[in-house]
C-alpha atoms as a PDB file:
ATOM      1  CA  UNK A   1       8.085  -5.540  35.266  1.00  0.00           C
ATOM      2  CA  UNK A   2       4.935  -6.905  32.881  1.00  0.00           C
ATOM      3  CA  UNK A   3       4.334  -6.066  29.571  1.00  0.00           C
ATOM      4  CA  UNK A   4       2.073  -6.238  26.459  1.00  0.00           C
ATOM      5  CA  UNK A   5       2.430  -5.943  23.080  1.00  0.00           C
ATOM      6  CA  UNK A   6       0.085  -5.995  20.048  1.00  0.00           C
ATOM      7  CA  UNK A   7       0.820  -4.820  16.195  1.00  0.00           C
ATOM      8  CA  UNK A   8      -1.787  -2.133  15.284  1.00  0.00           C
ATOM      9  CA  UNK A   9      -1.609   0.154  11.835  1.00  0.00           C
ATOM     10  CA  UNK A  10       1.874  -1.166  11.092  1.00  0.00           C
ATOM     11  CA  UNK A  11       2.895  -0.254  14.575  1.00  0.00           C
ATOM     12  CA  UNK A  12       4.189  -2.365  17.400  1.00  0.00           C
ATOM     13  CA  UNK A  13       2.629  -1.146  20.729  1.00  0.00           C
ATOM     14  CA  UNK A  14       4.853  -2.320  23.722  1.00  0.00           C
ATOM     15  CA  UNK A  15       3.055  -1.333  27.076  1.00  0.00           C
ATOM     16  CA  UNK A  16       5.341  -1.455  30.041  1.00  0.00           C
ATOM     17  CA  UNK A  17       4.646  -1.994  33.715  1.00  0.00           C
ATOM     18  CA  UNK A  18       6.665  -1.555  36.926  1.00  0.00           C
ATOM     19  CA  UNK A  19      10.179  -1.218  37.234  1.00  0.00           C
ATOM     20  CA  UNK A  20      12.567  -1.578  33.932  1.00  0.00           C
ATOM     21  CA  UNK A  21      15.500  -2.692  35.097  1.00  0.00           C
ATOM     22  CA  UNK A  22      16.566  -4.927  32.548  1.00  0.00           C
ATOM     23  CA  UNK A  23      15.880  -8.228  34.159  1.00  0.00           C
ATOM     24  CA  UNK A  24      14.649 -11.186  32.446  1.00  0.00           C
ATOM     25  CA  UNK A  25      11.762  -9.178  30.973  1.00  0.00           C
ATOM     26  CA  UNK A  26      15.037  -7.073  28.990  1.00  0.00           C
ATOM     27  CA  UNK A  27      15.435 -10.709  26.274  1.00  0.00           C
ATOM     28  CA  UNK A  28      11.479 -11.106  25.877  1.00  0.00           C
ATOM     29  CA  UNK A  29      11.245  -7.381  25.019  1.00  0.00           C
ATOM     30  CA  UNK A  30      13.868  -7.581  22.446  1.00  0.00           C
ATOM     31  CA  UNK A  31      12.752 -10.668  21.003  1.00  0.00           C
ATOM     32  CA  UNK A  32       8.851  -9.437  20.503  1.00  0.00           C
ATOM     33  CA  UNK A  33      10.678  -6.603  18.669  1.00  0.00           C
ATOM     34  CA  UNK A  34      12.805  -8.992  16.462  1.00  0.00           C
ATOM     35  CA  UNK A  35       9.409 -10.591  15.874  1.00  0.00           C
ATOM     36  CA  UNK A  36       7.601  -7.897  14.783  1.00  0.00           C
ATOM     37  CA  UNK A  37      10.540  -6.489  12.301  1.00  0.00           C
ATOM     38  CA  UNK A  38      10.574 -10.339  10.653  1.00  0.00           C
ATOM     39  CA  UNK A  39       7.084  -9.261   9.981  1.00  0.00           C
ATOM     40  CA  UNK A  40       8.009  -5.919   8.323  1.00  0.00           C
ATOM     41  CA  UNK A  41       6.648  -3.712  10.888  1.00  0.00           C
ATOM     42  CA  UNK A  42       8.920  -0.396  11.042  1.00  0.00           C
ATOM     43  CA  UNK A  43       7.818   1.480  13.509  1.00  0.00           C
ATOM     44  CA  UNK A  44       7.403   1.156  17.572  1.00  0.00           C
ATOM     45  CA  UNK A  45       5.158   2.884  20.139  1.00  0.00           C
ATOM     46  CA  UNK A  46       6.413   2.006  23.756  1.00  0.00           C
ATOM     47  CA  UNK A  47       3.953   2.616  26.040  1.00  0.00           C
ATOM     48  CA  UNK A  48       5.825   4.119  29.586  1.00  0.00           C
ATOM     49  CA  UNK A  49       2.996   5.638  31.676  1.00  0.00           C
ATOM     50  CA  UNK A  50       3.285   2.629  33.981  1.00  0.00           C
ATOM     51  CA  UNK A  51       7.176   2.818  34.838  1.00  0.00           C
ATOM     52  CA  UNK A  52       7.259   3.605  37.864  1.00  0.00           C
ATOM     53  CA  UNK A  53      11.376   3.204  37.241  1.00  0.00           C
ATOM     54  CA  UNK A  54      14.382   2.914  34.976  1.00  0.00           C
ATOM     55  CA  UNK A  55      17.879   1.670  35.779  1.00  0.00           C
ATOM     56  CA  UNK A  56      20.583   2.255  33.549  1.00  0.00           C
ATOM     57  CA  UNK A  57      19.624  -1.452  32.336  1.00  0.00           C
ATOM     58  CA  UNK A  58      16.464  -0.475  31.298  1.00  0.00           C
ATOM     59  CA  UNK A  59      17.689   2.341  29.408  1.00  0.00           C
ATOM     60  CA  UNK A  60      19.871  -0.138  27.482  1.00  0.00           C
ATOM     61  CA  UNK A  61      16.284  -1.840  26.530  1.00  0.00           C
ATOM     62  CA  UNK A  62      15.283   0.987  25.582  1.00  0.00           C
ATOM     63  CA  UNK A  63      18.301   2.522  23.552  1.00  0.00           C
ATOM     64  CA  UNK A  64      18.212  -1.025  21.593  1.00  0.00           C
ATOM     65  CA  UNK A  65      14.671  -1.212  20.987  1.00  0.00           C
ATOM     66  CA  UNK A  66      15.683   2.076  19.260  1.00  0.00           C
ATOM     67  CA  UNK A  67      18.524   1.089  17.145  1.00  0.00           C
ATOM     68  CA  UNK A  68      17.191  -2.470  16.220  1.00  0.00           C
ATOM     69  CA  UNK A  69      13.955  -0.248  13.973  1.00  0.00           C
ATOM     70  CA  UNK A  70      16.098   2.746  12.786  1.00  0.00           C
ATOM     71  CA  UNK A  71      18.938  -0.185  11.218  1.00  0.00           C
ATOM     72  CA  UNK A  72      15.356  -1.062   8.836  1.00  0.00           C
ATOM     73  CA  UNK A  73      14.692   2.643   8.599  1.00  0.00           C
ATOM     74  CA  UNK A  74      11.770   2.676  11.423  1.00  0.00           C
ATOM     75  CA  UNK A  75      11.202   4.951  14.372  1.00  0.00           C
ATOM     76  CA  UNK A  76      10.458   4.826  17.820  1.00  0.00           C
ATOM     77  CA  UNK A  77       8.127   6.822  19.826  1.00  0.00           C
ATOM     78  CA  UNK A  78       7.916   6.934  23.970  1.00  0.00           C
ATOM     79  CA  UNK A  79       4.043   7.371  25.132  1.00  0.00           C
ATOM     80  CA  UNK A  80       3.139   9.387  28.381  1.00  0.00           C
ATOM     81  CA  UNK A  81       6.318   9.199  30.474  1.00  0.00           C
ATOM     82  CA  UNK A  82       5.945   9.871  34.033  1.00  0.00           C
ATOM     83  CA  UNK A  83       7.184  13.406  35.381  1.00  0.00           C
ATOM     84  CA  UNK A  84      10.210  10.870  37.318  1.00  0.00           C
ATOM     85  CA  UNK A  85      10.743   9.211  34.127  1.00  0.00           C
ATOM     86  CA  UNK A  86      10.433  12.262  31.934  1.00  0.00           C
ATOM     87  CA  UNK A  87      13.330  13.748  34.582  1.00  0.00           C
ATOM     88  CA  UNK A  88      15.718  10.940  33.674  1.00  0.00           C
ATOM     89  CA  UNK A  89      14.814  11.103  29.992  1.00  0.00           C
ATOM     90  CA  UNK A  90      15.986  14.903  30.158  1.00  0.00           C
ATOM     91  CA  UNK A  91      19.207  14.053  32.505  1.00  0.00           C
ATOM     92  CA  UNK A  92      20.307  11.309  30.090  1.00  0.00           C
ATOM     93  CA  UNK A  93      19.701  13.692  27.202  1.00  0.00           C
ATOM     94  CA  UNK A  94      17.368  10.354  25.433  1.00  0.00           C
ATOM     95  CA  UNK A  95      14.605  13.285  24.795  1.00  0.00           C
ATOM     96  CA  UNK A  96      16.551  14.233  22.264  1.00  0.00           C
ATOM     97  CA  UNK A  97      16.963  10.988  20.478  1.00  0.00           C
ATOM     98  CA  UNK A  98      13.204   9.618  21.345  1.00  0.00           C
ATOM     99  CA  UNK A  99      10.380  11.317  19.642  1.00  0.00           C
ATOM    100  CA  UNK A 100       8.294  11.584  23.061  1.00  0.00           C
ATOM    101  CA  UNK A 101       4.641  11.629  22.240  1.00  0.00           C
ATOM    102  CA  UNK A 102       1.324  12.009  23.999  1.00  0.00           C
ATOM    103  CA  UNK A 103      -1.155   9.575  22.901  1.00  0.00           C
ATOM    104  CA  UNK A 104      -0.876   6.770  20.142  1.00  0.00           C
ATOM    105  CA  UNK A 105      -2.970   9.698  17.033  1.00  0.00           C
ATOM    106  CA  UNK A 106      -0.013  12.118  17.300  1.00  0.00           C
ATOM    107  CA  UNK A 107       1.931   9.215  16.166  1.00  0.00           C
ATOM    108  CA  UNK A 108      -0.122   7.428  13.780  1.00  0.00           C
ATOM    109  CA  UNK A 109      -0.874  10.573  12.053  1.00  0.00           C
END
């Protein structure tokens, strides 16, 4: 799994890649997150178009990323899941917890 991240209108964009399956990959996500909350930034966009897959792992990522910016009062937004992904966000029930948006303007709006 790759990934990017940049900090753009108070938001941190984290663009995943491949599987997320809470490998090594899991600690570096976690800790560009810490980063960017030591820098005031409440608010996350994770990019998931590119997941291909999620383990139960990843979903841990995922559910942390989420709790780690609504303990400072931020929010976290999923981009573009895949229809497989989307399916798994809907089994898990997580579409109900994650605001699930489109592009990056429904968010920054």
């Amino acid at each position: 799994m790759n990934f990017t991240k940049e900090i753009k209108n108070n938001h941190l964009i984290l663009r995943l890649s491949g599987d997320l399956i809470g490998e090594d990959n899991g600690a570096a996500i976690i800790e560009a997150v810490t980063d960017a909350i030591q820098q005031k930034v409440l608010n996350c966009i994770v990019d998931i178009s590119g997941l291909r897959y999620i383990n139960s792992s990843g979903i841990g990522v995922l559910i942390t990323i989420l709790t780690k910016f609504r303990n400072k009062g931020g929010e976290v937004s999923l981009m573009r899941p895949s229809e497989s992904v989307q399916k798994l966000l809907v089994i898990t029930k997580l579409n109900a917890i994650f605001h699930i948006v489109q592009n990056e303007e429904e968010i920054i709006k």
